[in-house]
C-alpha atoms as a PDB file:
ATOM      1  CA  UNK A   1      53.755 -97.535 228.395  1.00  0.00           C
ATOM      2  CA  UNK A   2      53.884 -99.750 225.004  1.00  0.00           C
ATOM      3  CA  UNK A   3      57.114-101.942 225.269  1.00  0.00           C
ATOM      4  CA  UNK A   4      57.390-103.617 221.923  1.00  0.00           C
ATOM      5  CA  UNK A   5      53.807-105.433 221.410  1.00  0.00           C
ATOM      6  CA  UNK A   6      52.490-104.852 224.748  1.00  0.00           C
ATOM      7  CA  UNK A   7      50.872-101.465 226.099  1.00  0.00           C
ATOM      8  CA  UNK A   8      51.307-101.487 229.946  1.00  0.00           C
ATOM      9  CA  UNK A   9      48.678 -99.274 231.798  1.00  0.00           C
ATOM     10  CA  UNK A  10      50.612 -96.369 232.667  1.00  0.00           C
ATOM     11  CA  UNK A  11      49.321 -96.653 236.113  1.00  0.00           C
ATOM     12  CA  UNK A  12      50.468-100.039 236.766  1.00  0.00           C
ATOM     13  CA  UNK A  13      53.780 -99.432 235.281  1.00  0.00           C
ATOM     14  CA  UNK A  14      54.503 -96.265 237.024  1.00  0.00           C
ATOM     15  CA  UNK A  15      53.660 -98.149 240.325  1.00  0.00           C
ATOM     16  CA  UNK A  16      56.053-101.370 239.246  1.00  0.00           C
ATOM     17  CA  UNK A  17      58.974 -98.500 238.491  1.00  0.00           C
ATOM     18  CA  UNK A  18      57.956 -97.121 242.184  1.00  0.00           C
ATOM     19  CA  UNK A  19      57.741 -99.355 244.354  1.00  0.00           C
ATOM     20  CA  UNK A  20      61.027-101.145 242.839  1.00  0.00           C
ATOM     21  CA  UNK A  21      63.101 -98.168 243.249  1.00  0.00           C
ATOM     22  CA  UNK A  22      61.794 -97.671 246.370  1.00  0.00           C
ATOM     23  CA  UNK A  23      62.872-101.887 247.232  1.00  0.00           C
ATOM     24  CA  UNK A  24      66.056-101.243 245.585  1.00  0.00           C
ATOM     25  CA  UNK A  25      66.902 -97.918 248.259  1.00  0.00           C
ATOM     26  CA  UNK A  26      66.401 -99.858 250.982  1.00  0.00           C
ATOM     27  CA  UNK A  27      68.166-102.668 250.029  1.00  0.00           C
ATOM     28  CA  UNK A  28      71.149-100.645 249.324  1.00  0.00           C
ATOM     29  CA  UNK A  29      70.399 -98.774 252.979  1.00  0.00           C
ATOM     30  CA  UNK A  30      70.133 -95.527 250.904  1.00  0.00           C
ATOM     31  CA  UNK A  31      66.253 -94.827 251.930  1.00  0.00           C
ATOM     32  CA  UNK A  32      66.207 -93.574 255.920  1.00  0.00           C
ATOM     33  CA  UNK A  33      63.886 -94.914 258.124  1.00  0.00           C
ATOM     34  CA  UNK A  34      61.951 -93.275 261.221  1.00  0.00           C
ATOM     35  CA  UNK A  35      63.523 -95.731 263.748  1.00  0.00           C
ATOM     36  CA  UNK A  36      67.292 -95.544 261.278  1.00  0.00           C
ATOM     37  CA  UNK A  37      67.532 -99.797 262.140  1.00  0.00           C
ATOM     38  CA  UNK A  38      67.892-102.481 260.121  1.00  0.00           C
ATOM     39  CA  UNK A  39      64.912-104.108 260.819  1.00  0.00           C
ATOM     40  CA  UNK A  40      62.369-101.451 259.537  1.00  0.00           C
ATOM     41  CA  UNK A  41      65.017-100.652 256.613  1.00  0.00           C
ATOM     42  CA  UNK A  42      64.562-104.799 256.128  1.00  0.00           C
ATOM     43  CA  UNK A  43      60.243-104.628 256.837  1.00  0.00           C
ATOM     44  CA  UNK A  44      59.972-101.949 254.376  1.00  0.00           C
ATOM     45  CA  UNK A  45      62.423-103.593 251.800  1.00  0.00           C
ATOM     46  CA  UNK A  46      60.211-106.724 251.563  1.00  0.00           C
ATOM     47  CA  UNK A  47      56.638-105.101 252.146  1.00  0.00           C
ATOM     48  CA  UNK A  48      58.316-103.202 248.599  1.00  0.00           C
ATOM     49  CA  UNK A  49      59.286-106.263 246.759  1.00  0.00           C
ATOM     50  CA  UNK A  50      56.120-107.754 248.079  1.00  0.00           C
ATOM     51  CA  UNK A  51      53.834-104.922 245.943  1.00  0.00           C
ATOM     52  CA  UNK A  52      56.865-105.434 242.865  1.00  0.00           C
ATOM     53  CA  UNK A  53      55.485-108.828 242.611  1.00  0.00           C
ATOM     54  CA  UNK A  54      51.451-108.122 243.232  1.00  0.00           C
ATOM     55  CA  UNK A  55      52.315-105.071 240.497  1.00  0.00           C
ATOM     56  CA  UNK A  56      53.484-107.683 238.235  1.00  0.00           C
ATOM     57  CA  UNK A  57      50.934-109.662 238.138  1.00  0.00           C
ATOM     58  CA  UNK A  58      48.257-107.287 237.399  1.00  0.00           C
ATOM     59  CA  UNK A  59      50.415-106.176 235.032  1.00  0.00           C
ATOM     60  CA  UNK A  60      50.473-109.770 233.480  1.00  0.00           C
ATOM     61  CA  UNK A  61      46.726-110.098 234.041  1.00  0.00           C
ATOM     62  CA  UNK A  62      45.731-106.604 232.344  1.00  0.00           C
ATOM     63  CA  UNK A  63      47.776-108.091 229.206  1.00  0.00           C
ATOM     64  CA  UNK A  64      46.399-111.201 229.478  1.00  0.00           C
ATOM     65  CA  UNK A  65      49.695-112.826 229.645  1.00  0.00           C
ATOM     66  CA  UNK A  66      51.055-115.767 231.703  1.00  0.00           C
ATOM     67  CA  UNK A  67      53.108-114.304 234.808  1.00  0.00           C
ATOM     68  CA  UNK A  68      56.480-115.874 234.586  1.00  0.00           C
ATOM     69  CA  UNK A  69      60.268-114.724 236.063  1.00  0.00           C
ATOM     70  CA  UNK A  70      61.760-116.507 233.177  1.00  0.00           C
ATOM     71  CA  UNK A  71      64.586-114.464 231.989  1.00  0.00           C
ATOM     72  CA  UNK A  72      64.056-116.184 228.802  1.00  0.00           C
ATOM     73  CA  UNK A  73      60.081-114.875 228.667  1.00  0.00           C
ATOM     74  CA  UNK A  74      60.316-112.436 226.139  1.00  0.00           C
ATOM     75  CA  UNK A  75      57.829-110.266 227.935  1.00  0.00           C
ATOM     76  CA  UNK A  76      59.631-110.415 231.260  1.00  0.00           C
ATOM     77  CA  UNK A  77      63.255-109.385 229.243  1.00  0.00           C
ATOM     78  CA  UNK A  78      62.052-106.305 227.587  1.00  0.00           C
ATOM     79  CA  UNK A  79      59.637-105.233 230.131  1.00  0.00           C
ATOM     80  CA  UNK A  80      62.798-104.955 233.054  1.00  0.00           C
ATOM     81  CA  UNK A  81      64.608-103.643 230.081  1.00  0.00           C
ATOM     82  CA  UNK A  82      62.501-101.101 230.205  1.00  0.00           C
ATOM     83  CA  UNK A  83      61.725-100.739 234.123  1.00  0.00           C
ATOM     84  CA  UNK A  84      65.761-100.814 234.453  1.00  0.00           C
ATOM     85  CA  UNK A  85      65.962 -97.671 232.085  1.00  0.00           C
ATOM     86  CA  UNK A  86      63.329 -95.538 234.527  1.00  0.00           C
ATOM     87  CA  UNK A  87      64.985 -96.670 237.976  1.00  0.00           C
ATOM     88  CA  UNK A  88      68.076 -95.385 236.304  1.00  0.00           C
ATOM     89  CA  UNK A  89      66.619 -92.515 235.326  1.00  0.00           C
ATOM     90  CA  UNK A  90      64.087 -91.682 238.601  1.00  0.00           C
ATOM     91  CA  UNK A  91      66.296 -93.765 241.181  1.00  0.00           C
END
């Protein structure tokens, strides 16, 4: 995925747009569980975020870029620019 001067590993992107849609169903309660509670909805929402951040730094680490959540980061605007547009589209 090349997002402006950057070329993301498919792999690693694909798994970033993923596992955050996946974060993003629970978290709305739109994703059904086995057990249909809150708590596993809640366990699986955070083991999701948990791989959006590991995700994102490989990510950062395969570009050989600082990690950072700064919505100033240049990096970190266009890449969730670009992560928004496939949830939309996939989610």
């Amino acid at each position: 995925m090349k997002i402006k001067n950057w070329d993301i590993p498919d792999v690693l992107f694909n798994d970033y747009v993923k596992f955050r849609t996946l974060a993003d169903s629970y978290l709305d309660g739109k994703s059904e569980t086995p057990s249909n509670t809150d708590y596993e909805r809640r366990a699986r929402w955070l083991l999701c975020v948990g791989k959006v951040m590991e995700t994102h730094r490989k990510i950062c680490k395969a570009l050989n870029i600082e990690y950072s959540e700064d919505t100033d980061d240049e990096f970190y605007k266009e890449f969730h620019r670009a992560v928004d547009k496939q949830v939309e589209l996939k989610g």
